[in-house]
Each structure stands twice: as structure tokens, then as C-alpha cells.
N, C-alpha and C. Protein backbone atom coordinates (compact mmCIF):
# COMPACT_ATOMS: atom_id res chain seq x y z
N UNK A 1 0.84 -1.19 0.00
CA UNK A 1 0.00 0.00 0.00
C UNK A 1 0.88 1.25 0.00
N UNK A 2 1.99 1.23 -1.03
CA UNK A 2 2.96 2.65 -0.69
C UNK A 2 2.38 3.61 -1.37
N UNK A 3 2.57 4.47 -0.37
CA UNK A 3 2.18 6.05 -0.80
C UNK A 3 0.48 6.31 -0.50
N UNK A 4 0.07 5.73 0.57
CA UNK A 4 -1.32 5.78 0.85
C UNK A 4 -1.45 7.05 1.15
N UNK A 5 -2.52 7.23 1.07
CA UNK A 5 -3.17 9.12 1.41
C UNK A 5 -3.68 8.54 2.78
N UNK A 6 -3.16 9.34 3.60
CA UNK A 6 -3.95 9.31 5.12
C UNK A 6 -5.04 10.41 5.68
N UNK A 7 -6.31 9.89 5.18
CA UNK A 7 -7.24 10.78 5.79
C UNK A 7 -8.32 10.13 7.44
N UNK A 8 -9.09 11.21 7.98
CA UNK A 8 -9.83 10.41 8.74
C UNK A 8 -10.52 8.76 8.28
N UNK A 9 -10.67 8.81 7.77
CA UNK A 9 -11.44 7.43 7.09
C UNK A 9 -10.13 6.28 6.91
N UNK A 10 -9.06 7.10 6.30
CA UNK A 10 -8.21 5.84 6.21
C UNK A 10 -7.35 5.34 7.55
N UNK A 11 -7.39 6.28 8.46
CA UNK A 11 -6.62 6.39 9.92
C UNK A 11 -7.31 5.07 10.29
N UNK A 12 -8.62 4.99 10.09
CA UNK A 12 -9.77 4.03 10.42
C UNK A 12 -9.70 2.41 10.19
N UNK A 13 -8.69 1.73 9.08
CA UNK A 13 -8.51 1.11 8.58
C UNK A 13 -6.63 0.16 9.01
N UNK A 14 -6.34 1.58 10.63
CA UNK A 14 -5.46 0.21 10.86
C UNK A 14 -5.71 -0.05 11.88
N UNK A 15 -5.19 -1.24 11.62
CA UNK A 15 -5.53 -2.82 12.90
C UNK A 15 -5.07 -3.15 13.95
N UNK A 16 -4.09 -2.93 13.84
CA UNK A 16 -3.30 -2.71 15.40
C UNK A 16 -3.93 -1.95 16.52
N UNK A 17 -4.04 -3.25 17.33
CA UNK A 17 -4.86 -2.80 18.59
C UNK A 17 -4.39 -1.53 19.26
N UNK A 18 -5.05 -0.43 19.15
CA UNK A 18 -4.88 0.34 20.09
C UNK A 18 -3.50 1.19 19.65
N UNK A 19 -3.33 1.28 18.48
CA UNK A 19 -1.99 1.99 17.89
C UNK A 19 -1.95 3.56 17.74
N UNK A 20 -3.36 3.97 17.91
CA UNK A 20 -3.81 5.23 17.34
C UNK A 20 -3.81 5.81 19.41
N UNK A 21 -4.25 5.36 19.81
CA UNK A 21 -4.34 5.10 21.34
C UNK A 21 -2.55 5.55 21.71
N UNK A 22 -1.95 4.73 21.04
CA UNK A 22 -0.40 4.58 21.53
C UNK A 22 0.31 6.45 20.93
N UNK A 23 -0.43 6.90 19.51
CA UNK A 23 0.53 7.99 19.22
C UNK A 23 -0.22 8.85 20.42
N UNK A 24 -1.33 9.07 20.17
CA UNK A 24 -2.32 9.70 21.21
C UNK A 24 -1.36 10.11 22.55
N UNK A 25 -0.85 8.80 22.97
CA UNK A 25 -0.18 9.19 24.51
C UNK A 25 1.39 10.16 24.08
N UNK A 26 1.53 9.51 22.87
CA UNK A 26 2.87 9.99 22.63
C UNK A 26 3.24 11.33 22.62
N UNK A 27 1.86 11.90 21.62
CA UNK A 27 1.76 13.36 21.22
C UNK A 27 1.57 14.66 22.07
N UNK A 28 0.69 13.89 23.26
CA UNK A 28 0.77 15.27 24.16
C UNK A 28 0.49 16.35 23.63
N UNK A 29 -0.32 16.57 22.61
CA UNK A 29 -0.70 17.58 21.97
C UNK A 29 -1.24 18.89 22.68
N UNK A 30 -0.60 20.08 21.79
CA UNK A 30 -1.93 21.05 22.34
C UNK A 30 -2.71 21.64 20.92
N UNK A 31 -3.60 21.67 20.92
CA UNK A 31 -4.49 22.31 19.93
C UNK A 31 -3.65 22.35 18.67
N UNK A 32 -2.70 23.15 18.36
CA UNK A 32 -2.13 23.12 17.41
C UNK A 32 -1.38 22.51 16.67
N UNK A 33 -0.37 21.74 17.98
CA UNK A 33 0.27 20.19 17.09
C UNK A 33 -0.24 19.21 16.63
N UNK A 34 0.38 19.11 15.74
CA UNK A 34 0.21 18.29 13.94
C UNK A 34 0.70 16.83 14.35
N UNK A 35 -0.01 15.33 13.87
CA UNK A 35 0.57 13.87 13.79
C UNK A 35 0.28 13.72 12.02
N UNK A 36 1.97 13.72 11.63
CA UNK A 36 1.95 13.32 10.36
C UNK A 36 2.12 11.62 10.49
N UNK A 37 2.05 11.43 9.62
CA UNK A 37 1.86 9.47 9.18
C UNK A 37 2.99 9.31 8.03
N UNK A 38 3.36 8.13 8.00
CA UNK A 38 4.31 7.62 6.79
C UNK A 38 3.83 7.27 5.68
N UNK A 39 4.00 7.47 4.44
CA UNK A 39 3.10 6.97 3.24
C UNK A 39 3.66 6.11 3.02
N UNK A 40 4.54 5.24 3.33
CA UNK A 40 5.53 4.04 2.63
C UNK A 40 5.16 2.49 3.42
N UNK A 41 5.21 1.76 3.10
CA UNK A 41 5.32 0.57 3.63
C UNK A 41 3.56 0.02 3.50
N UNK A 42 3.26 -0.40 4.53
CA UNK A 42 1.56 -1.10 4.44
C UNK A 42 0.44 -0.78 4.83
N UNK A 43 0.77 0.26 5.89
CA UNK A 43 0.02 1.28 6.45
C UNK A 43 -0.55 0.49 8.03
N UNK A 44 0.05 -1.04 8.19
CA UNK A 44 -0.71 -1.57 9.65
C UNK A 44 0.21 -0.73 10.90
N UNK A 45 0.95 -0.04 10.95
CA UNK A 45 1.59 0.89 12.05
C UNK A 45 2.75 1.54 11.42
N UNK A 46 2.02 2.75 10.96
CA UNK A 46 3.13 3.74 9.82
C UNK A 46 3.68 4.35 11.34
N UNK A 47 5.06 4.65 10.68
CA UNK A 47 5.72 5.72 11.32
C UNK A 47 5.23 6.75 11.64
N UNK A 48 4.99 7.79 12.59
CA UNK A 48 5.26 9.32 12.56
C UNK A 48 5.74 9.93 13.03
N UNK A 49 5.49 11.24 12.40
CA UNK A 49 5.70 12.73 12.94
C UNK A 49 5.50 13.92 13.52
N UNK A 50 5.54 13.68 15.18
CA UNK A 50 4.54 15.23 15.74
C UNK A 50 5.56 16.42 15.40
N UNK A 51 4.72 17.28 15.21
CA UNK A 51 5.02 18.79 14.72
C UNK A 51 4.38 19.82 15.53
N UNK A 52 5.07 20.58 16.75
CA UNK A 52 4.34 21.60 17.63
C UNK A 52 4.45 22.86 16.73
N UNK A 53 3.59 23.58 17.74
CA UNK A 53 3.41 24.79 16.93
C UNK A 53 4.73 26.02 16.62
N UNK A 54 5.86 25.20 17.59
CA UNK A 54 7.31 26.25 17.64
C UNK A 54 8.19 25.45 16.29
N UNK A 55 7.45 24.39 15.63
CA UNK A 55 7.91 23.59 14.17
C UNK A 55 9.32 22.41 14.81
N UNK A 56 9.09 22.11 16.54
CA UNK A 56 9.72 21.55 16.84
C UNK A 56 9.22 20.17 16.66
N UNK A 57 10.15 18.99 15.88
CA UNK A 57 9.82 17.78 15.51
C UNK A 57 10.68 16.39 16.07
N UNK A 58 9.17 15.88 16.57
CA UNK A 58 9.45 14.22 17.68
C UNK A 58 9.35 12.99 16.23
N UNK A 59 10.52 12.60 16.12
CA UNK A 59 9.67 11.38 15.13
C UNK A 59 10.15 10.14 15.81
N UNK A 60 8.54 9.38 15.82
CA UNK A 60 8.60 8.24 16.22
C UNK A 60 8.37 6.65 15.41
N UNK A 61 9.12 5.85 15.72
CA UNK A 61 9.12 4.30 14.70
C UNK A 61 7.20 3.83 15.51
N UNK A 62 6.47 3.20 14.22
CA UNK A 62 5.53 2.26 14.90
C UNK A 62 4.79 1.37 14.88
N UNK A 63 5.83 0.76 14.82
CA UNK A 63 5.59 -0.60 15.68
C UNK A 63 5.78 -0.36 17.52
N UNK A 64 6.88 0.04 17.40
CA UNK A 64 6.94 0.44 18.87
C UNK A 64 7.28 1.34 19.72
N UNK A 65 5.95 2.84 18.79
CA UNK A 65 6.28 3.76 19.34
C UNK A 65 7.41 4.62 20.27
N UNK A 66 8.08 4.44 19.77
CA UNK A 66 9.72 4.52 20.36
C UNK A 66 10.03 6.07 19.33
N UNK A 67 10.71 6.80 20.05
CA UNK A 67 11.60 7.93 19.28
C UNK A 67 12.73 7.60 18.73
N UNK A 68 12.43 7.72 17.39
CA UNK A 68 13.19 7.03 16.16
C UNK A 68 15.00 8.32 15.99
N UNK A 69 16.11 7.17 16.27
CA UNK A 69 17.16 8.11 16.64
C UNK A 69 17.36 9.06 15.45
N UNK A 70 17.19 8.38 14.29
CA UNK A 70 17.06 8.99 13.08
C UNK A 70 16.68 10.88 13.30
N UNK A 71 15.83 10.98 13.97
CA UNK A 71 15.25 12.31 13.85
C UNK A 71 14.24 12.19 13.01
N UNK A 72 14.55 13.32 12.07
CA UNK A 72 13.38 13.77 11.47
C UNK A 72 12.92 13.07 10.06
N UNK A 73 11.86 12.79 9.81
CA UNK A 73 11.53 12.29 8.56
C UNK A 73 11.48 12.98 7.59
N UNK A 74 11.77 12.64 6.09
CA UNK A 74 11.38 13.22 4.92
C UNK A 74 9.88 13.57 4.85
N UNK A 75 9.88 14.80 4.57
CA UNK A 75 8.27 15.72 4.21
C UNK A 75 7.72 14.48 3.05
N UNK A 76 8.37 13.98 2.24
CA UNK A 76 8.12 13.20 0.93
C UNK A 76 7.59 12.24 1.62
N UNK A 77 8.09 12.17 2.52
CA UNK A 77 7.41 10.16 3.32
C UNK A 77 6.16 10.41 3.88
N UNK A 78 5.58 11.69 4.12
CA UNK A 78 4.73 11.51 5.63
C UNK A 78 3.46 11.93 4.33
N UNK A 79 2.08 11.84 5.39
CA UNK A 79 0.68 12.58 5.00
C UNK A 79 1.22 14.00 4.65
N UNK A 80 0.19 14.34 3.89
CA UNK A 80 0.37 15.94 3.75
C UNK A 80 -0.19 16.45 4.91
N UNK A 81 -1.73 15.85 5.19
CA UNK A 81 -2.47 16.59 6.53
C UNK A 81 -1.83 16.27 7.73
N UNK A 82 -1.77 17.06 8.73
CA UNK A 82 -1.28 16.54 9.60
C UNK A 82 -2.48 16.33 10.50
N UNK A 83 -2.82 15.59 11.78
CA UNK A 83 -3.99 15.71 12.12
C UNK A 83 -3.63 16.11 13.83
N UNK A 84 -5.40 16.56 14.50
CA UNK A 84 -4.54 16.89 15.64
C UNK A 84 -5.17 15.66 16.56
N UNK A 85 -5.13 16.44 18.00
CA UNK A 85 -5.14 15.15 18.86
C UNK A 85 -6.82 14.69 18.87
N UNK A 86 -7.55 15.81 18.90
CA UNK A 86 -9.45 15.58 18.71
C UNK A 86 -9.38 15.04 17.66
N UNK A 87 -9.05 15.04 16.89
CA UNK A 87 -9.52 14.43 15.27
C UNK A 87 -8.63 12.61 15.42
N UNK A 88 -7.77 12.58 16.10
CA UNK A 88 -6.78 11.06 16.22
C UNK A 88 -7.99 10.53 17.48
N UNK A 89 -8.51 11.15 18.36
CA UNK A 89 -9.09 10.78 19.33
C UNK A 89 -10.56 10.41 18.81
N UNK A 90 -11.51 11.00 18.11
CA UNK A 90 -12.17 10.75 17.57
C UNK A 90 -12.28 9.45 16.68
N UNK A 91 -11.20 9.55 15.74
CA UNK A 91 -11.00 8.02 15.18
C UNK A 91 -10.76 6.82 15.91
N UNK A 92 -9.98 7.02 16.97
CA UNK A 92 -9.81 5.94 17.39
C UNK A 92 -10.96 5.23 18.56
N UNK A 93 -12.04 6.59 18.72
CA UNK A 93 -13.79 5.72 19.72
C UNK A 93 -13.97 5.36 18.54
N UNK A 94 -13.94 5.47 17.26
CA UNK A 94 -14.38 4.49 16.72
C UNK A 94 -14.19 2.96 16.30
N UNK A 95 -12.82 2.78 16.94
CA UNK A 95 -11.74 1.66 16.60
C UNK A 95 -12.28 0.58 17.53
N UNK A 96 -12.05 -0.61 17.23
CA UNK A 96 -12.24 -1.80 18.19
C UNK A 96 -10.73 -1.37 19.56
N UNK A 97 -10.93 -1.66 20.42
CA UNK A 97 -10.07 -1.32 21.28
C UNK A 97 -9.26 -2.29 22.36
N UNK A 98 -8.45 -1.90 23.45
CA UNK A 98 -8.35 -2.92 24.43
C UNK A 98 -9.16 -2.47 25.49
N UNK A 99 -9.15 -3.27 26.82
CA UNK A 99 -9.87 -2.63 27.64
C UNK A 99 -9.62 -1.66 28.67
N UNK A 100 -8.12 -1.69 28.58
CA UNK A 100 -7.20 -0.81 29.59
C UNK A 100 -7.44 0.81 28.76
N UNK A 101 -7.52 0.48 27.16
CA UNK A 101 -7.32 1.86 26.46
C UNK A 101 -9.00 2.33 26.81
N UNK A 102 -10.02 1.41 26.57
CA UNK A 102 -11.11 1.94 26.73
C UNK A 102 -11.55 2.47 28.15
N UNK A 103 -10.85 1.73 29.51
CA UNK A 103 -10.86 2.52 31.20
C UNK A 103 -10.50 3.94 30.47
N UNK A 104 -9.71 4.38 29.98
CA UNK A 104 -8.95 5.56 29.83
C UNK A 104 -9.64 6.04 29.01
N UNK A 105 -10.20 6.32 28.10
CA UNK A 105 -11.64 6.57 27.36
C UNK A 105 -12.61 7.08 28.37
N UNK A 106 -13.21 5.50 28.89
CA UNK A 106 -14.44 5.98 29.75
C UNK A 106 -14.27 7.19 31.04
N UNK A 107 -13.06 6.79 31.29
CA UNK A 107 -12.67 8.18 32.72
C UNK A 107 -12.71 9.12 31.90
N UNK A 108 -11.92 9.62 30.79
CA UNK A 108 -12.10 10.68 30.33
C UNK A 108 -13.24 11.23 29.96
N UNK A 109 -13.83 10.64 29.40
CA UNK A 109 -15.32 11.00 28.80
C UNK A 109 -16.51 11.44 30.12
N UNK A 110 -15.79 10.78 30.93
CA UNK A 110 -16.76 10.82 32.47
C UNK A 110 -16.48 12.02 33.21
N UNK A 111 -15.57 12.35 33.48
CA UNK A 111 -15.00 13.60 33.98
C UNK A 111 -15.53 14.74 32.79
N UNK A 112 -15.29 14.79 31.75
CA UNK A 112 -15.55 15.74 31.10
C UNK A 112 -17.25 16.04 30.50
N UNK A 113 -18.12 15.01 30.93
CA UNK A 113 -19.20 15.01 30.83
C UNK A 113 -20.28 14.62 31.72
N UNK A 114 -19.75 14.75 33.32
CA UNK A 114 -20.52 14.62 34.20
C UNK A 114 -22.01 15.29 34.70
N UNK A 115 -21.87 16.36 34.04
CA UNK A 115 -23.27 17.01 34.21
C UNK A 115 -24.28 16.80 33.20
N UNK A 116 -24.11 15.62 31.93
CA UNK A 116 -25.10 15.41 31.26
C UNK A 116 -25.88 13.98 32.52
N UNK A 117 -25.32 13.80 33.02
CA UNK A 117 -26.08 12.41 33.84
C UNK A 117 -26.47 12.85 35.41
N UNK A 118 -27.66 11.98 36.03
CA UNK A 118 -28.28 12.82 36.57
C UNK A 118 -27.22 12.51 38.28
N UNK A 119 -27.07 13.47 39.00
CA UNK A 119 -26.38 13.83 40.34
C UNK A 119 -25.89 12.13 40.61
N UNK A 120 -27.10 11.62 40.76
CA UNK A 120 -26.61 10.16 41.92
C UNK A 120 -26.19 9.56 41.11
N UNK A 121 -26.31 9.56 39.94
CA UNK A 121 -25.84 8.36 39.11
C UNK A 121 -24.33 7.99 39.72
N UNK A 122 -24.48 6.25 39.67
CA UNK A 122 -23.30 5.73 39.80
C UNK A 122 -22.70 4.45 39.01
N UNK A 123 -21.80 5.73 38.25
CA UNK A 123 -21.36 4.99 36.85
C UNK A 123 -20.53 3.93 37.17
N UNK A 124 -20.14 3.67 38.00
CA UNK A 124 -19.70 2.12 38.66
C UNK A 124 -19.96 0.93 38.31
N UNK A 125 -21.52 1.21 38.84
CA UNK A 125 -22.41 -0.21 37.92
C UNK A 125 -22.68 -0.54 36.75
N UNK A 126 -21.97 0.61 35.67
CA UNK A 126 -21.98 0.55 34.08
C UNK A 126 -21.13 -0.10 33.88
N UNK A 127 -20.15 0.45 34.60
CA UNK A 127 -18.30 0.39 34.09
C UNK A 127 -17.96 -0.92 33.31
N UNK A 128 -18.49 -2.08 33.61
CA UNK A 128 -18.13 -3.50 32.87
C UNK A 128 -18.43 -3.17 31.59
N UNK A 129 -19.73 -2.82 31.33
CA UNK A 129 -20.99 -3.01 30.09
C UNK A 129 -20.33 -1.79 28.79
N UNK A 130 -20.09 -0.70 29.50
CA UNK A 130 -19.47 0.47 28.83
C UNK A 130 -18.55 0.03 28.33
N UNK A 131 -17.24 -0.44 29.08
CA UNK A 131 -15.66 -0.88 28.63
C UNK A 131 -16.37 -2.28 27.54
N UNK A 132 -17.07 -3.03 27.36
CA UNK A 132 -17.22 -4.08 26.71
C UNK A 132 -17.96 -3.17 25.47
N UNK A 133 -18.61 -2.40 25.50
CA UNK A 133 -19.29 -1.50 24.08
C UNK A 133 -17.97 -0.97 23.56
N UNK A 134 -16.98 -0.58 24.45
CA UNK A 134 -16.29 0.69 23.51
C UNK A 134 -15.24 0.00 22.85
N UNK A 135 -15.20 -1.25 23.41
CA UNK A 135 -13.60 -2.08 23.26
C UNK A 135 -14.50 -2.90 22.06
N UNK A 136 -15.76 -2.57 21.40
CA UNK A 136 -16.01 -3.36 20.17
C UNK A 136 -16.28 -2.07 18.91
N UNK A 137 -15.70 -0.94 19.82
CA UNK A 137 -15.66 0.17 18.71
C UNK A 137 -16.77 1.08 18.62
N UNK A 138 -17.84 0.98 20.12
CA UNK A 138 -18.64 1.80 19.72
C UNK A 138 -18.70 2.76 20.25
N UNK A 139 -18.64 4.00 20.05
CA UNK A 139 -18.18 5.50 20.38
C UNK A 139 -18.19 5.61 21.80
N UNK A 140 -17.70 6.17 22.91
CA UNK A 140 -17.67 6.17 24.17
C UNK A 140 -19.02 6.85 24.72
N UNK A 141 -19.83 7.77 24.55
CA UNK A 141 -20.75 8.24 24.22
C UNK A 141 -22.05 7.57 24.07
N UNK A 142 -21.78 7.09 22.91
CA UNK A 142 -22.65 5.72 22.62
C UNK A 142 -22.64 4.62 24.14
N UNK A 143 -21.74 3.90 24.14
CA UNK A 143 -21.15 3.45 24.88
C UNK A 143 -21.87 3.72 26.26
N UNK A 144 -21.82 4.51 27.11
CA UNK A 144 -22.56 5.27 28.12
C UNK A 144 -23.86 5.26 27.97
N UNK A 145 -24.30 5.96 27.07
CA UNK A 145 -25.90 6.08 26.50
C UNK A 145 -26.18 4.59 26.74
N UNK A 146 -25.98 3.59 25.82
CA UNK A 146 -26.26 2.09 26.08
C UNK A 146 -26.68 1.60 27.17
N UNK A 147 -25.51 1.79 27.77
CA UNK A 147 -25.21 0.89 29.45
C UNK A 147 -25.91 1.48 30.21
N UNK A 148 -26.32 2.47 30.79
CA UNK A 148 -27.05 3.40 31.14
C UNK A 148 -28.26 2.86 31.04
N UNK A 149 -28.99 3.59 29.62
CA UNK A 149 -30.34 2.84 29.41
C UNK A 149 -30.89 1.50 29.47
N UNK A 150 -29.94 0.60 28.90
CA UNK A 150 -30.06 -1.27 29.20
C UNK A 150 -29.49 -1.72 30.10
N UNK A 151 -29.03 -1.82 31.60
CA UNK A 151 -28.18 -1.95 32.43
C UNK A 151 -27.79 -3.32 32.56
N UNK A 152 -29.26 -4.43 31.92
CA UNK A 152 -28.91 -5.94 32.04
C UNK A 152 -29.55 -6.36 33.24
């Protein structure tokens, strides 16, 4: 697959458990830094490239997310888009997941959306049902909504 175009949709299409999860931690993003991708090889865990907004550049090997001693990659190798961390985060609630990546999902999503659910709720008694929705890829959100309404 050399020279793949990496857009949201195609980010979508690799398999590696939880790889998108892995740049995610790597990137530490703020709003403005950029995750370029490698166009070369097969596309199941391309290389990349974070790019902050001071044009200071981390490049990492991935397979195993590791900082590649090499430095910096050729502009020729990577995506043109670069994407940021909402848009990598987004793709990847949609990804089949593990369940450690999806705890880290659901806390996040929980903390940052506690006032849509009502005071007593105690998302405790979800927590199995949720982590088993999101770890089959279905939006964290979703995910909640579900478990919530069908408790079992």
C-alpha cells in the first residue's frame, strides 16, 4: 500500500490494537500540534511525525512507538495533513479497542461530561458493560448512552 493518502477514514482502517491510542499518549498535543503518518510501507503501524506549533519535531518508529534516533523524517514520506489530537481521538472511539485503552476513554469521557447524567448516578455499575461497548468500537458516548439505558 505505498504512498497511501492518510485521511480520517483511512486512519480508520489500521488494525493494530490500540496503535492510534499509543501515538495519542505519545503526542501530548496542544491544539495546534500536527501527527503526520508515513506513506511508505503497508500502512498496519506507519511511522510518525509530531510537529508543535514552535515547528519543533518528535519522530517516532511504529511498531513500537519509540523515538526514532534517526530524527526527522522526509516531508516526501509523511501525510500531507497533519492531524490533531481531537480528530486522532475521535477516530480511534471508533476503533475496536483494548480494555485498559477503553478505562482511559471511559474516565475521560466521564470527567468531562458529568453534568449530562443525573447527580446520583453511579457509573460504577456501568463500568463492565461500557468498557465491553467501547472495546467493540462503539463511540464512548454511545457506549454510556447504552449501558445506562439497558443496564442488564
Amino acid at each position: 500500500m505505498s504512498g497511501i493518502i492518510w485521511t480520517l477514514e483511512t486512519l480508520k482502517t489500521i488494525e493494530q490494537l490500540d496503535y492510534l491510542w499509543r501515538v495519542i499518549e505519545n503526542s501530548d498535543l496542544n491544539e495546534q500540534d500536527s501527527v503526520y503518518f508515513g506513506i511508505k510501507g503497508e500502512g498496519h503501524s506507519p511511522n510518525y511525525l509530531i510537529k508543535n506549533i514552535n515547528g519543533e519535531k518528535k519522530a517516532y518508529k511504529g511498531l513500537s512507538h519509540t523515538l526514532d534516533p534517526e530524527g526527522d523524517y522526509n516531508p516526501n514520506n509523511l501525510s500531507q495533513q497533519g492531524f490533531s489530537q481531537e480528530e486522532l481521538k475521535s477516530v480511534f472511539d471508533q476503533q475496536s479497542k483494548s480494555p485498559n485503552a477503553a478505562k482511559a476513554l471511559m474516565l475521560e469521557y466521564w470527567k468531562a461530561n458529568k453534568e449530562r447524567f443525573p447527580p446520583n448516578l453511579e457509573v460504577g455499575k456501568y463500568r463492565s458493560k461500557i468498557i465491553e461497548l467501547s472495546t467493540k468500537g462503539i463511540p464512548i458516548a454511545r457506549s454510556f448512552d447504552l449501558a445506562i439505558s439497558n443496564p442488564d
